[in-house]
PDB file of N, CA and C in Angstrom:
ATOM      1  N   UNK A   1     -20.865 -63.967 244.249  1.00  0.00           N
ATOM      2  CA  UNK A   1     -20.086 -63.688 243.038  1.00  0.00           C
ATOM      3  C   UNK A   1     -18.887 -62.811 243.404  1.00  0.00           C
ATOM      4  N   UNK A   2     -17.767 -63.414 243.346  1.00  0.00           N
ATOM      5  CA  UNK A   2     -16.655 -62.823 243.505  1.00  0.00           C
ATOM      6  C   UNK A   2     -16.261 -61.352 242.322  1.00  0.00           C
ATOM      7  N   UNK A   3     -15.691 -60.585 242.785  1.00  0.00           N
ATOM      8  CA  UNK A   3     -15.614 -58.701 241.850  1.00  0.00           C
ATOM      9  C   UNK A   3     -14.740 -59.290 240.543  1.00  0.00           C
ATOM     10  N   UNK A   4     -14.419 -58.207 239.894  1.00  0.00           N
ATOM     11  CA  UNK A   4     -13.634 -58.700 238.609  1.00  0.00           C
ATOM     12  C   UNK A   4     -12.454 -58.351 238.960  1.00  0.00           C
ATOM     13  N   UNK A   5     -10.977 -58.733 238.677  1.00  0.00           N
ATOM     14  CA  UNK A   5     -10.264 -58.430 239.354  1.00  0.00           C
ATOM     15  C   UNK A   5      -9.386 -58.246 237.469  1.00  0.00           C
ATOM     16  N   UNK A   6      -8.546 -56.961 237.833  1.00  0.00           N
ATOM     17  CA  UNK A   6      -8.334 -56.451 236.607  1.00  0.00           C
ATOM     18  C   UNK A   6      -6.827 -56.833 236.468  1.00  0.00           C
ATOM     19  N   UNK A   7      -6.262 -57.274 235.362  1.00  0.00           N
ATOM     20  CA  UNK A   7      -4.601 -57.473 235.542  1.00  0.00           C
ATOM     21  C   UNK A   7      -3.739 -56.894 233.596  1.00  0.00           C
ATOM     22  N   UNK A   8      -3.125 -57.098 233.961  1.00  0.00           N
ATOM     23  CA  UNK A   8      -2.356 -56.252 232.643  1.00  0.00           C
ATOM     24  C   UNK A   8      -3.201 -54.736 232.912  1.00  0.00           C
ATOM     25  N   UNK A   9      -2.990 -54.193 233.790  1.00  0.00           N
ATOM     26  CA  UNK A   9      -3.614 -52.662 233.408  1.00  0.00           C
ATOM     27  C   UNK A   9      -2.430 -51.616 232.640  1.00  0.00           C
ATOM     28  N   UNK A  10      -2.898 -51.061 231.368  1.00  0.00           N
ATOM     29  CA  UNK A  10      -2.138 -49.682 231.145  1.00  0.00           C
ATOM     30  C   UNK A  10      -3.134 -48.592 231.541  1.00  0.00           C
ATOM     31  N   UNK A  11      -2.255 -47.540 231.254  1.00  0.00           N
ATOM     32  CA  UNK A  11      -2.680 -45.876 231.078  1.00  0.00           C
ATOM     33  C   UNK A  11      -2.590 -45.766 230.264  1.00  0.00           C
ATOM     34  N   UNK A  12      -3.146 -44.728 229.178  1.00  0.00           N
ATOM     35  CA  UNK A  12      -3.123 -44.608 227.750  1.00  0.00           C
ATOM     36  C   UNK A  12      -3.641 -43.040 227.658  1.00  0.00           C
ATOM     37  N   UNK A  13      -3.262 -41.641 228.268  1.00  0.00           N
ATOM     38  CA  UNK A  13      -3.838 -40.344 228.300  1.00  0.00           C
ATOM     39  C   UNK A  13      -4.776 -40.828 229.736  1.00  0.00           C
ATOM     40  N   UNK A  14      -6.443 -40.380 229.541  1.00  0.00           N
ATOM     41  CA  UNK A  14      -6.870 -40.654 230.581  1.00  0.00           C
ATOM     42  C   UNK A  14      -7.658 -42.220 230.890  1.00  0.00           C
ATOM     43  N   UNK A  15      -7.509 -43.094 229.768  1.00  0.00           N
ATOM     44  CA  UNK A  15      -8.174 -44.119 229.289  1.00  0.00           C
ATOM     45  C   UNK A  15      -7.104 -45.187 230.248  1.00  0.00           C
ATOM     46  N   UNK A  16      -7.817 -46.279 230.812  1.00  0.00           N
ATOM     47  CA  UNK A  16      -6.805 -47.277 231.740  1.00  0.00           C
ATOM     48  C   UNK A  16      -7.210 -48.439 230.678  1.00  0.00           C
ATOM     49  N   UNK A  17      -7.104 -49.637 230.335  1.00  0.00           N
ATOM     50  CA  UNK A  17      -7.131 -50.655 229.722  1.00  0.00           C
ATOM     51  C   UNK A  17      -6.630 -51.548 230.565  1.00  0.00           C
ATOM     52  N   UNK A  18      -7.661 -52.535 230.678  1.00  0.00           N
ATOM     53  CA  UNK A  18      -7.412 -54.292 231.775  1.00  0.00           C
ATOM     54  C   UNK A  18      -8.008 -55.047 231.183  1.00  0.00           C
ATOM     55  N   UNK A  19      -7.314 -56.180 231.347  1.00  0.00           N
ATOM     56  CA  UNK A  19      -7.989 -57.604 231.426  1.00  0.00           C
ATOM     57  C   UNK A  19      -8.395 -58.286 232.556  1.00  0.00           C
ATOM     58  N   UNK A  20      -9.600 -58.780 232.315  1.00  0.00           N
ATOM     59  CA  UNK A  20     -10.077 -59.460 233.012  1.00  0.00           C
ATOM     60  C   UNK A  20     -11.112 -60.966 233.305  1.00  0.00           C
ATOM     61  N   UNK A  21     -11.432 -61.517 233.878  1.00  0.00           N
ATOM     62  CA  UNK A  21     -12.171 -63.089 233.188  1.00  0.00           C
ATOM     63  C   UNK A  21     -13.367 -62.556 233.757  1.00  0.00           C
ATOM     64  N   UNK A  22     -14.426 -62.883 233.086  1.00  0.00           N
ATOM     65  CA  UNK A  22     -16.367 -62.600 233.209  1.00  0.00           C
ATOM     66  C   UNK A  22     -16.200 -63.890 234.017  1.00  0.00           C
ATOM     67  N   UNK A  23     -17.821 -64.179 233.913  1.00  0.00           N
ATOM     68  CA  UNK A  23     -18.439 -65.028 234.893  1.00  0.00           C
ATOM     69  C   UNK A  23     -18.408 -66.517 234.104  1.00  0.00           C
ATOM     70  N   UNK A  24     -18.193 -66.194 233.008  1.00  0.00           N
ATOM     71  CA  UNK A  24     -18.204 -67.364 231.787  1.00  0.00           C
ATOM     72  C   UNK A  24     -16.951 -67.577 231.562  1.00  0.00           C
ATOM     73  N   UNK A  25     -16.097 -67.354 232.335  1.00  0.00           N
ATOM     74  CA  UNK A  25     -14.429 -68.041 232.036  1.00  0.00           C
ATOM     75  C   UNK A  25     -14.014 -67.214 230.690  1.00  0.00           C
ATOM     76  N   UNK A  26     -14.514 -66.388 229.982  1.00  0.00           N
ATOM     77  CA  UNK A  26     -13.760 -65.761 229.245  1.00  0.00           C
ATOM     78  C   UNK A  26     -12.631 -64.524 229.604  1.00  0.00           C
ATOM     79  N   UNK A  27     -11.859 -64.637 229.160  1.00  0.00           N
ATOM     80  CA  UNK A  27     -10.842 -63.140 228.874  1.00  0.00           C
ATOM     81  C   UNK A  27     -11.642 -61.991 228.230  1.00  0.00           C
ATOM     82  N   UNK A  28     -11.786 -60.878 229.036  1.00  0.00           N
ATOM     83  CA  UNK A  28     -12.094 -59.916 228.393  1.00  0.00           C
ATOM     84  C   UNK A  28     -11.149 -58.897 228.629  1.00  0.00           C
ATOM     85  N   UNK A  29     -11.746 -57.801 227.484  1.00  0.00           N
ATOM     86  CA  UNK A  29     -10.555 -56.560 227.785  1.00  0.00           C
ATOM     87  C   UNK A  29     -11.457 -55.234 227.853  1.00  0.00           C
ATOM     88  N   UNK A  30     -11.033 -54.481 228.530  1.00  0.00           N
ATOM     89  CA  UNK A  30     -12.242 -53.291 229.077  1.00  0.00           C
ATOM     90  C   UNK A  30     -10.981 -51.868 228.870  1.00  0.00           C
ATOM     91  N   UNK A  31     -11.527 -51.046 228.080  1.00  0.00           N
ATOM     92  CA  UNK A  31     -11.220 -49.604 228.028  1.00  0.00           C
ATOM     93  C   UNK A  31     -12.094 -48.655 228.684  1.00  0.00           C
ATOM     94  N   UNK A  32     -11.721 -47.449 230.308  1.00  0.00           N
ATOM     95  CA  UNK A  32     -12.119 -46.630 230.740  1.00  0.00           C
ATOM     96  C   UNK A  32     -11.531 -45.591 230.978  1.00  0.00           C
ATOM     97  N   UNK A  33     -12.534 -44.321 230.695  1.00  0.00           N
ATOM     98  CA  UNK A  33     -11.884 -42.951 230.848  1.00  0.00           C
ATOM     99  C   UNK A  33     -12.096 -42.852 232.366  1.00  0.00           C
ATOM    100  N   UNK A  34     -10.859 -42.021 232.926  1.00  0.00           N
ATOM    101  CA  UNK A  34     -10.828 -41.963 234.476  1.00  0.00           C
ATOM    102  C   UNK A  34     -10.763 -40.803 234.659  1.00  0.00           C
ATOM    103  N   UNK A  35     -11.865 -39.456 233.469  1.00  0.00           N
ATOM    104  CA  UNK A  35     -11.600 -38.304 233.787  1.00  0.00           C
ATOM    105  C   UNK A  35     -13.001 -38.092 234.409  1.00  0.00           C
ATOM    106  N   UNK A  36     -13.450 -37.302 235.509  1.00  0.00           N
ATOM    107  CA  UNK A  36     -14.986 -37.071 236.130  1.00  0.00           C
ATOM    108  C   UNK A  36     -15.766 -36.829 235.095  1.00  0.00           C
ATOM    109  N   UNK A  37     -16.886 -37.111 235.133  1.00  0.00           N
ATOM    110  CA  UNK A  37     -17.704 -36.959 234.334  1.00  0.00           C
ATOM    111  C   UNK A  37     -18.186 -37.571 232.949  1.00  0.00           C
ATOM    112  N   UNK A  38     -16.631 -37.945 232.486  1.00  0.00           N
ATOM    113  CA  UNK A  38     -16.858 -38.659 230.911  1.00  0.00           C
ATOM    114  C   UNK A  38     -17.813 -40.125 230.513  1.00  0.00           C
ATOM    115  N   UNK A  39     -17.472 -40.642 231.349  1.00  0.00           N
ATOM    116  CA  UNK A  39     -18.308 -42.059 230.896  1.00  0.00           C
ATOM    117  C   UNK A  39     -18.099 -43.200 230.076  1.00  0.00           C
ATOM    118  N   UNK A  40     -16.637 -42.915 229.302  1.00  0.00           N
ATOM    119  CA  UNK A  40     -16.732 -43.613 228.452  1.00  0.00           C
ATOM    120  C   UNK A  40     -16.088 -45.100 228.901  1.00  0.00           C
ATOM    121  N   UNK A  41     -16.354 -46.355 228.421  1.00  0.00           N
ATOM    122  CA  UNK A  41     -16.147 -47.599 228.739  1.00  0.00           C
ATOM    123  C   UNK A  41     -16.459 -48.332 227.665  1.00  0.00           C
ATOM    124  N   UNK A  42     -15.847 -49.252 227.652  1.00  0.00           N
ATOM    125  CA  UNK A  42     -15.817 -50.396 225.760  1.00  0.00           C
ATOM    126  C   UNK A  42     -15.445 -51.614 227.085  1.00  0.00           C
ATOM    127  N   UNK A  43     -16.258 -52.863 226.210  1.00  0.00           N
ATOM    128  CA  UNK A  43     -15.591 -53.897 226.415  1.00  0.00           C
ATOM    129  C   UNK A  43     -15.416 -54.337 224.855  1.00  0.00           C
ATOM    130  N   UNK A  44     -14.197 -55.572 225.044  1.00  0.00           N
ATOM    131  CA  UNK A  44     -13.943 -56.743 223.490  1.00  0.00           C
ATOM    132  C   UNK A  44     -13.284 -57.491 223.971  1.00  0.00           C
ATOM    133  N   UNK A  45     -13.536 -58.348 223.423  1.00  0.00           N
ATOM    134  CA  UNK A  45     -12.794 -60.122 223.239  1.00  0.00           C
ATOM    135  C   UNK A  45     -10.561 -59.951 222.597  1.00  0.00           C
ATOM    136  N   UNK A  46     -10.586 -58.563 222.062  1.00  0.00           N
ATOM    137  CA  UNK A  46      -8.871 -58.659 221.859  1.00  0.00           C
ATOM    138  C   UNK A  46      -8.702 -57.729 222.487  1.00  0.00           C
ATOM    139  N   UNK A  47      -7.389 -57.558 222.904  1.00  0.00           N
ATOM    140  CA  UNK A  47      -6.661 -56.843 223.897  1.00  0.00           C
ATOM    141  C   UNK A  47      -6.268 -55.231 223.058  1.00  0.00           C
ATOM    142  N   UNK A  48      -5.868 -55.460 221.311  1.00  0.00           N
ATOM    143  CA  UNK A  48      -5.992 -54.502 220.140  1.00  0.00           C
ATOM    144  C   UNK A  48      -6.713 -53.594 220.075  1.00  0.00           C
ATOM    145  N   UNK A  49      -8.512 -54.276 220.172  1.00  0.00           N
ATOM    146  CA  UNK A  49      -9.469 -53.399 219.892  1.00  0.00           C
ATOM    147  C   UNK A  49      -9.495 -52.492 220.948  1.00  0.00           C
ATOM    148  N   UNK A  50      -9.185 -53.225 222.569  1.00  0.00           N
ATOM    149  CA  UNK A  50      -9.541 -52.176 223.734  1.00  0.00           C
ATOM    150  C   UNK A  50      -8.295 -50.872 223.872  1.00  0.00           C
ATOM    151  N   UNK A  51      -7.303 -51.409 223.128  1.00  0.00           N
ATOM    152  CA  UNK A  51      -5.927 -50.289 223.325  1.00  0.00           C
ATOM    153  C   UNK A  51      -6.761 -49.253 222.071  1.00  0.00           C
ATOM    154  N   UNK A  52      -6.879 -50.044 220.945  1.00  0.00           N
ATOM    155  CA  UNK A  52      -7.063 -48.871 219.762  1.00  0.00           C
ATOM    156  C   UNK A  52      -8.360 -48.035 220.353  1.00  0.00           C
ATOM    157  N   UNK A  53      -9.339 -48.226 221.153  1.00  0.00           N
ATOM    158  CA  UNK A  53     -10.189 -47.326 221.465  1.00  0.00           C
ATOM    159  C   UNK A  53     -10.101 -46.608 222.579  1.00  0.00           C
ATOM    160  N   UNK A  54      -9.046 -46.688 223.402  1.00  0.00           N
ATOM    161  CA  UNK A  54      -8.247 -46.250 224.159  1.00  0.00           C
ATOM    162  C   UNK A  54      -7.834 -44.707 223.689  1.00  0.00           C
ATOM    163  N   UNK A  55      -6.965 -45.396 222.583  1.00  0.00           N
ATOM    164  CA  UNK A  55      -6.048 -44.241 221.509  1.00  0.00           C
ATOM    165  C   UNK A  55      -6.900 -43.309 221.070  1.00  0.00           C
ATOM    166  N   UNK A  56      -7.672 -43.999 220.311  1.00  0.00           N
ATOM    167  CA  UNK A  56      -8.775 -42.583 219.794  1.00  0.00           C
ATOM    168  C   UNK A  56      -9.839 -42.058 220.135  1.00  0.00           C
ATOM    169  N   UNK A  57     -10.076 -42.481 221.715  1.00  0.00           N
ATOM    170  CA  UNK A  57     -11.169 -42.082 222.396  1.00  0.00           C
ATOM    171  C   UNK A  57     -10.859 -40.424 222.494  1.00  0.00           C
ATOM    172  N   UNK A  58     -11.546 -39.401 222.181  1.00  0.00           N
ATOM    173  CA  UNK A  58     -11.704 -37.918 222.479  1.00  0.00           C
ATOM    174  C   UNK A  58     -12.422 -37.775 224.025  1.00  0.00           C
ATOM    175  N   UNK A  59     -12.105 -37.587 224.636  1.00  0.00           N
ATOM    176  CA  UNK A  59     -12.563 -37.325 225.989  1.00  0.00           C
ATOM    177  C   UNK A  59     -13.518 -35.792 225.651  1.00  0.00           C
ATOM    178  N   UNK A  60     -14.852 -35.745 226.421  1.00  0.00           N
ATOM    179  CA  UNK A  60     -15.551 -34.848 226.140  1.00  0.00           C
ATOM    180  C   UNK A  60     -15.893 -33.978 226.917  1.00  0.00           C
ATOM    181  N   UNK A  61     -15.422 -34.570 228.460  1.00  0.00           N
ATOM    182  CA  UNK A  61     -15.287 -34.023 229.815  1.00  0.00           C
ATOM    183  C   UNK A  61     -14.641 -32.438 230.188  1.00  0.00           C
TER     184      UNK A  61
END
């Protein structure tokens, strides 16, 4: 199984947002905090939902 390979990436504070295709040929979109410790990560099917939780993610780190 080939890795996921991430494209359209932003920055958004500490939150990165990519797209990427699963194993099922879908487009997905993945929101992660890239501060140590935090944890936080979302996947969704629109590119919207992963920016808007991006935006209002509170980092707790």
């Amino acid at each position: 199984m080939r890795p996921n390979r991430f494209y359209n990436v932003i920055r958004i504070g500490p939150v990165e947002v990519g797209t990427f295709n699963n194993g099922r040929g879908q487009t997905r979109h993945t929101a992660a905090c890239t501060a140590p410790g935090c944890g936080f990560s979302t996947e969704h099917r629109d590119r919207s939902a992963a920016e808007l939780s991006a935006r209002t993610h509170r980092c707790t780190a």
